[in-house]
Protein backbone atom coordinates (compact mmCIF):
# COMPACT_ATOMS: atom_id res chain seq x y z
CA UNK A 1 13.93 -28.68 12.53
CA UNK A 2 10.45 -28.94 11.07
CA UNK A 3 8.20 -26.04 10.93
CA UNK A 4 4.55 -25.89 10.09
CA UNK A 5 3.40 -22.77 8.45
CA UNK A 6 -0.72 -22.48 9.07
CA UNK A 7 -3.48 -20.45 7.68
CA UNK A 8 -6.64 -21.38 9.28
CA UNK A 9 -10.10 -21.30 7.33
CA UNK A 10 -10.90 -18.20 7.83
CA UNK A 11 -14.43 -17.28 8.91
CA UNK A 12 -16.01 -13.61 9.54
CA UNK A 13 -19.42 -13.94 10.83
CA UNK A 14 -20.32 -10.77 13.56
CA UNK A 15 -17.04 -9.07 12.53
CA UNK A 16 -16.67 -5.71 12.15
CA UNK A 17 -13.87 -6.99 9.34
CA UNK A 18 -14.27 -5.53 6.62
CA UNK A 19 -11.29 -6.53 4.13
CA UNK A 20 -11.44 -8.79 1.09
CA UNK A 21 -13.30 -12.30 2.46
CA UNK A 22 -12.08 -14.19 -0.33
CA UNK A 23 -8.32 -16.28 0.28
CA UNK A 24 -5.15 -14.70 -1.01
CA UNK A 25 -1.56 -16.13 -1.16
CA UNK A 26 0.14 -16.25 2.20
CA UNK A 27 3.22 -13.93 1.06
CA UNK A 28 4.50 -13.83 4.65
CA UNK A 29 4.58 -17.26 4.55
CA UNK A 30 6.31 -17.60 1.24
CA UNK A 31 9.42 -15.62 2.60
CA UNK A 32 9.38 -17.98 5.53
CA UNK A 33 9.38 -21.08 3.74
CA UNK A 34 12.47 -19.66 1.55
CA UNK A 35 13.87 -18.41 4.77
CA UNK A 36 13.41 -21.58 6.49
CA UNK A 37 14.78 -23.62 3.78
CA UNK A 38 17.56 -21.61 3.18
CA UNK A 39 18.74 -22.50 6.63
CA UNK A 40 18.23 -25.93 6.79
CA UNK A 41 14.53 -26.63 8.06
CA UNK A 42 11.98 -28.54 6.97
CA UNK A 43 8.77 -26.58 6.12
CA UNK A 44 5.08 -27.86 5.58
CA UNK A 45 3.11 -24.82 4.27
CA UNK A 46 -0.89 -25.28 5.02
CA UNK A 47 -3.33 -22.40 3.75
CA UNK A 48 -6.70 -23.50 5.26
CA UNK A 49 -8.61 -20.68 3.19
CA UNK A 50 -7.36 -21.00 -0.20
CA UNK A 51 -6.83 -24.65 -0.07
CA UNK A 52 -10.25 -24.97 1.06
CA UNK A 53 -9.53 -27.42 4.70
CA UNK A 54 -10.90 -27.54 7.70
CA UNK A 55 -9.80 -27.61 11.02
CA UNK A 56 -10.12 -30.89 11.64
CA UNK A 57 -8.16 -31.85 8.36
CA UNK A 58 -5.06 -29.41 8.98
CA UNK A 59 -4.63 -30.81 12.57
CA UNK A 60 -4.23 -34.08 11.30
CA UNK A 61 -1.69 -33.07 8.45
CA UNK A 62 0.50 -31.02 10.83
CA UNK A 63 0.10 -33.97 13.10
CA UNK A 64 1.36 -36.59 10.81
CA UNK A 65 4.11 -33.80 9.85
CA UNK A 66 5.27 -33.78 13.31
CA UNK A 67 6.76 -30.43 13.77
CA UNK A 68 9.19 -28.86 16.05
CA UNK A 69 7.12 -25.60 15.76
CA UNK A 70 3.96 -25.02 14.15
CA UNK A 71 2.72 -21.30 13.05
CA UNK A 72 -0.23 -19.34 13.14
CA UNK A 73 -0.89 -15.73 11.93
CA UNK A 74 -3.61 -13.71 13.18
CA UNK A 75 -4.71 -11.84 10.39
CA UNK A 76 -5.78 -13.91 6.81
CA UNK A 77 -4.01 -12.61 4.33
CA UNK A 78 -0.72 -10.12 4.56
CA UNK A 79 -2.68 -7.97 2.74
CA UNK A 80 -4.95 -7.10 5.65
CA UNK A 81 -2.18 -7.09 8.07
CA UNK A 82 -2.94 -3.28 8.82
CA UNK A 83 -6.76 -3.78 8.97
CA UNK A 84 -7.08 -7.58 10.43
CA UNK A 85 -10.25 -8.84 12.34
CA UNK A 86 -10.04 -7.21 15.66
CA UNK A 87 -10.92 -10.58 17.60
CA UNK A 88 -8.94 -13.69 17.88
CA UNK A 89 -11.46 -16.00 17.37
CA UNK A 90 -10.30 -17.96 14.12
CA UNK A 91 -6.37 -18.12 15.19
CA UNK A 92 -8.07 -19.37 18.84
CA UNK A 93 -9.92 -22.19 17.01
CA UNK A 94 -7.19 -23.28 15.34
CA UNK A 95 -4.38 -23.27 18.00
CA UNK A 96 -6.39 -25.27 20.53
CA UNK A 97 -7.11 -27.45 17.86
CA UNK A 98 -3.36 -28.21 17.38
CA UNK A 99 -2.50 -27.75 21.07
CA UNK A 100 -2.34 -31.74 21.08
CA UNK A 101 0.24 -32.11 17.97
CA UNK A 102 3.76 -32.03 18.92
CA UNK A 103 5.93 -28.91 18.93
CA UNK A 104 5.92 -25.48 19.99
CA UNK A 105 2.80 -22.77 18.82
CA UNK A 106 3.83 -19.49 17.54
CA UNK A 107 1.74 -17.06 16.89
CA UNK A 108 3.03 -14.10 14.43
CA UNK A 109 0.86 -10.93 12.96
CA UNK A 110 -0.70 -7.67 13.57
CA UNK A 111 -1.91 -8.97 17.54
CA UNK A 112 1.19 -10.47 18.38
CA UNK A 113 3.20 -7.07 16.88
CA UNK A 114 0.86 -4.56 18.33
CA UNK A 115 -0.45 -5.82 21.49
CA UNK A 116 2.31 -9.03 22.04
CA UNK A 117 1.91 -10.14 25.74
CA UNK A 118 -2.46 -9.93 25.47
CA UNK A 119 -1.88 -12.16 21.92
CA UNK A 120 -0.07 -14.69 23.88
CA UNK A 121 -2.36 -14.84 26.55
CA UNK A 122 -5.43 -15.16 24.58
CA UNK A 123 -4.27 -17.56 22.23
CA UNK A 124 -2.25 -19.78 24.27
CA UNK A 125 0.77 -19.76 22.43
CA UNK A 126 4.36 -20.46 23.44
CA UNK A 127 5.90 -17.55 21.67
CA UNK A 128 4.50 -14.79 19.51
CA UNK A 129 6.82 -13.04 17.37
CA UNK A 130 6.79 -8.88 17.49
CA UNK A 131 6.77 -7.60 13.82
CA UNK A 132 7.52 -8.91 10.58
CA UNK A 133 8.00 -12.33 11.09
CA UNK A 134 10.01 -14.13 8.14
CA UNK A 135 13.62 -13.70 9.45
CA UNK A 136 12.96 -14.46 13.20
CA UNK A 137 10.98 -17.93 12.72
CA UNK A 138 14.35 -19.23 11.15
CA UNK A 139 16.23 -18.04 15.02
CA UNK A 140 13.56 -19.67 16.87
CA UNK A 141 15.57 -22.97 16.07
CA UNK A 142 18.11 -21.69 18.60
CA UNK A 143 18.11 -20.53 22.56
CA UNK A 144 15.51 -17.55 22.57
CA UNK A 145 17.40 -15.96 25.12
CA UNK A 146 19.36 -14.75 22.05
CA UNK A 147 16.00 -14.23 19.68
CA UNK A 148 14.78 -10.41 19.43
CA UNK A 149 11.24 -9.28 18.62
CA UNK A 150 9.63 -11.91 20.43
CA UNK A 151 7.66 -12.51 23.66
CA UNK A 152 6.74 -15.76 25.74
CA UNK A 153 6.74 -16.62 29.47
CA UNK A 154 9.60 -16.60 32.11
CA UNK A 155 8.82 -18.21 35.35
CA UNK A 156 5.18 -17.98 34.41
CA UNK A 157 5.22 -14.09 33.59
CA UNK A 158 5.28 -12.92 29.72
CA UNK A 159 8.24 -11.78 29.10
CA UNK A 160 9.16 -8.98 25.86
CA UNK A 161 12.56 -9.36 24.61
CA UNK A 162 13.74 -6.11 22.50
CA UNK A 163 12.01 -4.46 19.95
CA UNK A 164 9.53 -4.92 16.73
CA UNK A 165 11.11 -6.73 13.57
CA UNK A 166 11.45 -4.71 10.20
CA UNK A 167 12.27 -7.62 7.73
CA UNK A 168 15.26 -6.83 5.18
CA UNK A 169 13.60 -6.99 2.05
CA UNK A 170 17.15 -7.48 0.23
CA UNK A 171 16.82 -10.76 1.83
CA UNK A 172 13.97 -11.86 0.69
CA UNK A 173 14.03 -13.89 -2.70
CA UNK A 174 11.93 -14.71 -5.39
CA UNK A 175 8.24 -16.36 -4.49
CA UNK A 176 7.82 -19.84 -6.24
CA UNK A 177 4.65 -20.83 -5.56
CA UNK A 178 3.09 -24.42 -6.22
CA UNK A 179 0.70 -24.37 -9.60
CA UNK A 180 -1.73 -26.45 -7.56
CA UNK A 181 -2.22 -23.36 -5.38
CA UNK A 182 -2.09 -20.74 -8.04
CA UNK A 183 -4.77 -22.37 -9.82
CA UNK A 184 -6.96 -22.54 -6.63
CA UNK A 185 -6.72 -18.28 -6.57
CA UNK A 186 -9.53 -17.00 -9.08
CA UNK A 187 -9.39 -13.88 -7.29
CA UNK A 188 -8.69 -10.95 -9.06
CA UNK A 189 -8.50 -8.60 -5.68
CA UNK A 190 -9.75 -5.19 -6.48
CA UNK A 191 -10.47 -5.87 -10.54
CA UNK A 192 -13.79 -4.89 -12.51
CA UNK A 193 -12.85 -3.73 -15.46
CA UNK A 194 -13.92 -7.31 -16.68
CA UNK A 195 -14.11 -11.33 -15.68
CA UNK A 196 -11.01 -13.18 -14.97
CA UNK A 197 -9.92 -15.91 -17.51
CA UNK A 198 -7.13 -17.31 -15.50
CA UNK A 199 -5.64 -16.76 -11.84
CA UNK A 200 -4.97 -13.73 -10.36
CA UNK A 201 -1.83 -13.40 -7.61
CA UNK A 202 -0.67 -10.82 -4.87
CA UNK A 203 2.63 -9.29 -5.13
CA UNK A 204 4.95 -7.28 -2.95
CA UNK A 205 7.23 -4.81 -4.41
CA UNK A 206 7.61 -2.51 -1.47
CA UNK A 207 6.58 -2.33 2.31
CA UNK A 208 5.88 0.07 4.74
CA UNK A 209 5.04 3.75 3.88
CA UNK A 210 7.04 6.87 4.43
CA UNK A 211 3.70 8.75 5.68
CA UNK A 212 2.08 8.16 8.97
CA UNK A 213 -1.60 8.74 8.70
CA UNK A 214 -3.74 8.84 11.75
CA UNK A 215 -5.73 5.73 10.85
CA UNK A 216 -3.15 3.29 9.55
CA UNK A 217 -2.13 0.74 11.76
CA UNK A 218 1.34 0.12 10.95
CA UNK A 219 3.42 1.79 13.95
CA UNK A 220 4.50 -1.88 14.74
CA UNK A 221 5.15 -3.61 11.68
CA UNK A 222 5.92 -2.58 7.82
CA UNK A 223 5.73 0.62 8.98
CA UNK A 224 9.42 1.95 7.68
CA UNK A 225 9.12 2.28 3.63
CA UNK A 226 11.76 -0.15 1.86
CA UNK A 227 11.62 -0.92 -1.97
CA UNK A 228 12.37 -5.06 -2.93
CA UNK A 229 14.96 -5.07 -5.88
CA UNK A 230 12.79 -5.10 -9.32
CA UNK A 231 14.94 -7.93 -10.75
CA UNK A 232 13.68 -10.23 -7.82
CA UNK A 233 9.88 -8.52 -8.26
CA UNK A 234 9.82 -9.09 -11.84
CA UNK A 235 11.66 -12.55 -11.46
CA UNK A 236 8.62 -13.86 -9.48
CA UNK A 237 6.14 -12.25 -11.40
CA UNK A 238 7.98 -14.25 -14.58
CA UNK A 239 7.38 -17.35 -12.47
CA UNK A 240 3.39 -16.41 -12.25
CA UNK A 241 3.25 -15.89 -15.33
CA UNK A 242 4.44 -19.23 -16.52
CA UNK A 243 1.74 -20.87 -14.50
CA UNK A 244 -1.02 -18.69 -16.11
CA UNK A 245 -1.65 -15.87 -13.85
CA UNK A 246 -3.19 -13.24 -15.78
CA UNK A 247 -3.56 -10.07 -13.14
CA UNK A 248 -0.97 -8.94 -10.58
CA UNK A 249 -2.49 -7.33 -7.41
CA UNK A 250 0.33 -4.98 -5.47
CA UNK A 251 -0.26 -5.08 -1.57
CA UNK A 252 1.99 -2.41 -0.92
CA UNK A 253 0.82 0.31 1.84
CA UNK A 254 1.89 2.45 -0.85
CA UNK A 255 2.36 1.77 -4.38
CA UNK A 256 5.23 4.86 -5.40
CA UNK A 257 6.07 5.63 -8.75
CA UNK A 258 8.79 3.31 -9.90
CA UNK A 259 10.29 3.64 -13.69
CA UNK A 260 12.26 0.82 -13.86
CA UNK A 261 9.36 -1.31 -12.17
CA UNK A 262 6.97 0.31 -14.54
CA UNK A 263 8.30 -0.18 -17.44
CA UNK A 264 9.56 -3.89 -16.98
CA UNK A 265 6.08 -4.98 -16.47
CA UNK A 266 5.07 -3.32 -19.38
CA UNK A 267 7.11 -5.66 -21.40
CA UNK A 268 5.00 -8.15 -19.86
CA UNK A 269 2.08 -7.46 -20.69
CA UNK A 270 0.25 -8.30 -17.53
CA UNK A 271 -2.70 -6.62 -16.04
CA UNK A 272 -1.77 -5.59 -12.51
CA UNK A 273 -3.99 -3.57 -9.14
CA UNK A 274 -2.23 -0.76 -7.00
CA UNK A 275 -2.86 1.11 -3.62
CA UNK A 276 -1.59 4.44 -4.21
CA UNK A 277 -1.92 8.22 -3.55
CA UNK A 278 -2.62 10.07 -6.61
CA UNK A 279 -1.08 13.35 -5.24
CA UNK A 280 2.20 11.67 -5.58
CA UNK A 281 1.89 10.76 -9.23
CA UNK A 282 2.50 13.32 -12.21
CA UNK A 283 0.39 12.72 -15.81
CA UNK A 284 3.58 11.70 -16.90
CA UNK A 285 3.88 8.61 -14.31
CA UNK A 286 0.03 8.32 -14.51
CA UNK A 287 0.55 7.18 -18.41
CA UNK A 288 3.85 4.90 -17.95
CA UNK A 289 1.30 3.24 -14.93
CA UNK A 290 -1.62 2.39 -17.74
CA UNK A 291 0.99 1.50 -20.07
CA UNK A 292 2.11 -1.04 -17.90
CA UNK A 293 -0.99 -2.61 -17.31
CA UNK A 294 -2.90 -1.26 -14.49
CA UNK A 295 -6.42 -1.81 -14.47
CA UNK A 296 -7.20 -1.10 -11.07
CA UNK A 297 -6.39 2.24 -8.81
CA UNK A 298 -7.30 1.88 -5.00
CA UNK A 299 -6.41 5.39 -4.25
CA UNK A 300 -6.61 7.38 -0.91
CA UNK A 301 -8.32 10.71 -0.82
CA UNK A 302 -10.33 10.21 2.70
CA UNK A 303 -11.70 13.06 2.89
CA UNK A 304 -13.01 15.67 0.75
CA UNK A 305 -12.06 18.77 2.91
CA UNK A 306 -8.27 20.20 3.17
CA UNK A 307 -9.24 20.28 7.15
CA UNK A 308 -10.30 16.54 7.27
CA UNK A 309 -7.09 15.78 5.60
CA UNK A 310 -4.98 17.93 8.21
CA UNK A 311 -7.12 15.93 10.67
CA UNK A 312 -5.77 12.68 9.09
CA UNK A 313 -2.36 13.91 9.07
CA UNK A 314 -2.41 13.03 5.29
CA UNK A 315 0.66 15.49 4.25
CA UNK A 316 -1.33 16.34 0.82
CA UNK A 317 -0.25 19.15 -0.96
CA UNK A 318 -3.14 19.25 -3.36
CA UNK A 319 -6.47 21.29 -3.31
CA UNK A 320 -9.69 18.60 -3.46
CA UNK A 321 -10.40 20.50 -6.58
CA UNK A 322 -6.55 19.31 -8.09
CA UNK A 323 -7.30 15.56 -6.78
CA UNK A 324 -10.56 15.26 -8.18
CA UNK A 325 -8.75 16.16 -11.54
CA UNK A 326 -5.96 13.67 -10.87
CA UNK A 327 -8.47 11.02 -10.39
CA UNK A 328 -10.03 12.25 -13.96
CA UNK A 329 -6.69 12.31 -15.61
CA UNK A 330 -5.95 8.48 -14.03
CA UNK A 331 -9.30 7.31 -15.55
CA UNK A 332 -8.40 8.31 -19.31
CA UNK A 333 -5.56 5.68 -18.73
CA UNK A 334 -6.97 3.36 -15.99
CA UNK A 335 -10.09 1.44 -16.57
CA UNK A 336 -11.10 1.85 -13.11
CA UNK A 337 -10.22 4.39 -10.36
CA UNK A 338 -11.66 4.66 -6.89
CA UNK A 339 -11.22 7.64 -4.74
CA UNK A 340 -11.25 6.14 -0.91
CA UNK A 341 -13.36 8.51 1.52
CA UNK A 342 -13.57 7.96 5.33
CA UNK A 343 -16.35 9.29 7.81
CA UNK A 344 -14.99 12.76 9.10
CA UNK A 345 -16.66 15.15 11.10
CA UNK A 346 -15.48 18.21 8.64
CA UNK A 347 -16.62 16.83 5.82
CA UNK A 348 -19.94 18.22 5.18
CA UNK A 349 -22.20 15.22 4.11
CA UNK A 350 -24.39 17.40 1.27
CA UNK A 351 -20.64 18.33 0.05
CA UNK A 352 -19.13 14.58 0.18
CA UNK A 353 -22.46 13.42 -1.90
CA UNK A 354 -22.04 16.15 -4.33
CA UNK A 355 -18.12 14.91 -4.89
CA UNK A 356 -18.86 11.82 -4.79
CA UNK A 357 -21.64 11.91 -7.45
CA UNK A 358 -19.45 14.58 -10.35
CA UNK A 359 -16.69 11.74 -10.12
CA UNK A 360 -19.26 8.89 -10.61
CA UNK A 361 -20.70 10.58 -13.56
CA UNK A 362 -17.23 10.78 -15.06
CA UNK A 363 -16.47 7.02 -14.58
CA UNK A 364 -14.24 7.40 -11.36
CA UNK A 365 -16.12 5.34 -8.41
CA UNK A 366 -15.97 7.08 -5.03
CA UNK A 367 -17.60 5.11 -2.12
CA UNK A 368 -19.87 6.60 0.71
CA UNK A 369 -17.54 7.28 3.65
CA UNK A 370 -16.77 4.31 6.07
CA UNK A 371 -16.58 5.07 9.63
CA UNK A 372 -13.10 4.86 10.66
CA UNK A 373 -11.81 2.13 13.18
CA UNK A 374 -9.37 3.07 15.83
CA UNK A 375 -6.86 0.18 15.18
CA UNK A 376 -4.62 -0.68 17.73
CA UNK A 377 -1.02 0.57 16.48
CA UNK A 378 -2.61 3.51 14.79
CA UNK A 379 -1.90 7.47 15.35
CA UNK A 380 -5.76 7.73 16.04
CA UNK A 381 -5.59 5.08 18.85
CA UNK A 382 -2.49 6.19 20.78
CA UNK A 383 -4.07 9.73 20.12
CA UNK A 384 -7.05 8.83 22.02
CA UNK A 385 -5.85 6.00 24.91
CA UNK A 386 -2.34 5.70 24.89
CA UNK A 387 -0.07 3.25 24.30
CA UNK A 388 -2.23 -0.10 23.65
CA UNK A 389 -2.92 -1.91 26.64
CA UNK A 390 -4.30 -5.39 27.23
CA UNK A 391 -8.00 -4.24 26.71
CA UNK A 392 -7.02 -2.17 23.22
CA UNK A 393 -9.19 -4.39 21.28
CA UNK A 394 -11.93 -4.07 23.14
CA UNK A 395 -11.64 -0.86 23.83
CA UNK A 396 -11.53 0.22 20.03
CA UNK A 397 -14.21 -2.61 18.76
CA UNK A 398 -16.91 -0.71 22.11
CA UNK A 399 -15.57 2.49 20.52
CA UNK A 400 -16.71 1.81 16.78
CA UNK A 401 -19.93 0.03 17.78
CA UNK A 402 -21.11 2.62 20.53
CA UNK A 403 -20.23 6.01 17.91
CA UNK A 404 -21.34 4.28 14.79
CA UNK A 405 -24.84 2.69 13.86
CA UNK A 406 -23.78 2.77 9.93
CA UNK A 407 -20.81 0.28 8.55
CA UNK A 408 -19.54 -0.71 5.29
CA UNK A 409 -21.51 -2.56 2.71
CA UNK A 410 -19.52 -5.80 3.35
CA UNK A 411 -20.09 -5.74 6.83
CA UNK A 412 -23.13 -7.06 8.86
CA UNK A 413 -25.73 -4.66 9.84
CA UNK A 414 -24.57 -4.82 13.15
CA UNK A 415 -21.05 -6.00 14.15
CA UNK A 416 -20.65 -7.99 17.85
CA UNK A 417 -18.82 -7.10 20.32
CA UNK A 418 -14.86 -8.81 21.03
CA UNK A 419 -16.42 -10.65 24.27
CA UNK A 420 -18.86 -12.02 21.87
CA UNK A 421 -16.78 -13.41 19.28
CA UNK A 422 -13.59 -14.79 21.14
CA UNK A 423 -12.95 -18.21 23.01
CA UNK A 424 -12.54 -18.11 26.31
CA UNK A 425 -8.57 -17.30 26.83
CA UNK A 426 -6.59 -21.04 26.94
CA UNK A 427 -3.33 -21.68 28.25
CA UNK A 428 -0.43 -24.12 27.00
CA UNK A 429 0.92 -26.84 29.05
């Protein structure tokens, strides 16, 4: 069988997105073209963002390719899989564009996980897979009567067959990525401790997270916390490496302290970004983690209140006091450290300034709170409305606009509706 793995070229205009814009490598991808290969198929990987195409240019490769299935993801990068552009727009664009190639559409990502039977409405697929997606495209070769995790239509009703996909990450091997498309990935994600000189990369070395805060949306996918072996992590970092990547970025939910990980890429001499929760780390961990490179700490504090963290369902143990000196302690080993803060009603905003302003003038950067989107698949959705329904998205994305008239700097000044910014809903022959 041939499959067609497609990233479209992503656009964000009137989103209230507000990720990392520029193109990262397709990791969930990756693991499906190894997958796929492994078995037998025959796999044409397409990444309209970092390879710079347009539409019109990837439907004519995947036509000339000929598929028996072609993919589509929903979110742009893995990375952003928790925090994906609410609307459908993009993946819309592209699948109607390629409704007239041969083969079957499948649609895969946070939509089709989260809220599977609206995701194949909207987007017209044939199939969208519910979860992690890199062992089930290889099973969509076969009868889908036998296939789990997915949903498509039976006698012209969409029909959910067992339960979301959590990926063995035992199974999945080593990334080898072409040097063509390394070399196209300048971004450093997350860096500013100084100007890349060569290409940055992403990484996985774990997925899921063994904490369930309110606002992460990961109920439906990488949501249980599993660890990839660190020969295989370090084996594809070797394989970067050799093609001139200079910085590592880690998209793990949660980047836990890892010896054996820590200290192998310290004999390596790379310079590598991490998610984290300082409240997890001791000093001791904190050194071996500048030792080994990092130069870039993402790490979540949310809110600068003991109640707002309660609120969150954060599970800290430390006073705001005790993580405003762990943040302190990462910096004299970490060139830069960033304490996230969300929007929360217990947080005093006199009291968030005044943290946020002692840690700036001790060279840890703490941004002004974002208000806090009610994902679809998060604790503080179902908390609210319930199990997600077909009108989540909207309902969340009316939500956000109606309570907040502030957003993040990399957001417009005013984010537009779902209605707005989606195709009308198409259907598949």
């Amino acid at each position: 069988m041939r499959y067609a793995l497609v990233n479209p070229p992503w656009t964000f205009g009137g989103s209230i997105y507000f990720g990392c814009r520029e193109p990262h490598l397709p990791l969930e991808y990756g693991y499906s073209r190894a997958l796929l290969e492994a078995a037998g198929h025959e796999v044409l990987l397409i990444d309209g963002q970092l390879e710079n195409r347009t539409t019109a240019e990837i439907t004519v490769a995947v036509r000339a390719f000929r598929p028996d299935f072609t993919v589509v993801c929903t979110a742009p990068s893995y990375l952003f899989w928790r925090c994906a552009p609410p609307e459908l727009r993009v993946p819309q664009e592209m699948i109607r564009a390629l409704s007239e190639c041969e083969g079957r559409i499948v649609a895969v990502g946070p939509h089709c996980s989260t809220t599977p039977k609206t995701a194949l409405r909207k987007l017209g697929a044939d199939v969208v897979v519910v979860g992690e997606c890199e062992e089930i495209l290889p099973q969509l070769a076969g009868p889908w009567s036998n296939v789990q995790s997915i949903c498509y239509e039976i006698a012209g009703s969409p029909w959910m067959q067992g339960t979301t996909h959590s990926t063995d990450m035992n199974r999945l091997p080593a990334l080898r990525w072409e040097t063509d498309l390394v070399r196209r990935h300048p971004h450093h994600h997350h860096r500013f401790d100084s100007q890349p000189n060569g290409p940055g990369a992403e990484v996985e070395t774990s997925r899921g997270c063994p904490y369930h805060c309110t606002f992460c949306a990961k109920d439906n996918f990488r949501d249980k916390y599993r660890r990839r072996p660190v020969a295989t992590v370090l084996e594809e970092i070797d394989a970067l490496l050799a093609q001139g990547v200079e910085y590592i970025y880690f998209i793990d939910e949660i980047f836990l302290p890892n010896t054996e990980l820590l200290n192998g890429l310290a004999d390596r001499h790379v310079r590598i970004g991490v998610q984290t929760r300082l409240d997890l780390w001791n000093d001791a961990m904190i050194e071996l983690l500048g030792r080994a490179g990092c130069v870039s700490i993402e790490a979540g504090v949310e809110s600068v209140t003991e109640e707002g963290r309660a609120e969150l369902d954060k599970k800290c143990r430390m006073s705001t006091d005790g993580l405003a000196q762990k943040l302190l302690f990462a910096r004299k080993h970490v060139p830069f450290v960033q304490a996230n803060l969300i929007q929360m009603e217990q947080d005093d905003p006199n009291v968030v300034e005044h943290f946020r302003q002692d840690l700036i003038a001790n060279g840890v950067w703490a941004n002004k709170p974002v208000p806090l989107y009610p994902y679809p698949g998060s604790p503080d959705y179902t908390k609210r409305w319930g199990v997600p329904d077909g009108s989540a998205w909207e309902r969340a994305t009316e939500y956000y606009l109606s309570v907040y008239d502030q957003f993040s700097d990399i957001q417009e000044s005013r984010p537009r509706p779902l209605h707005e910014l989606e195709l009308q809903e198409a259907t598949r022959a």
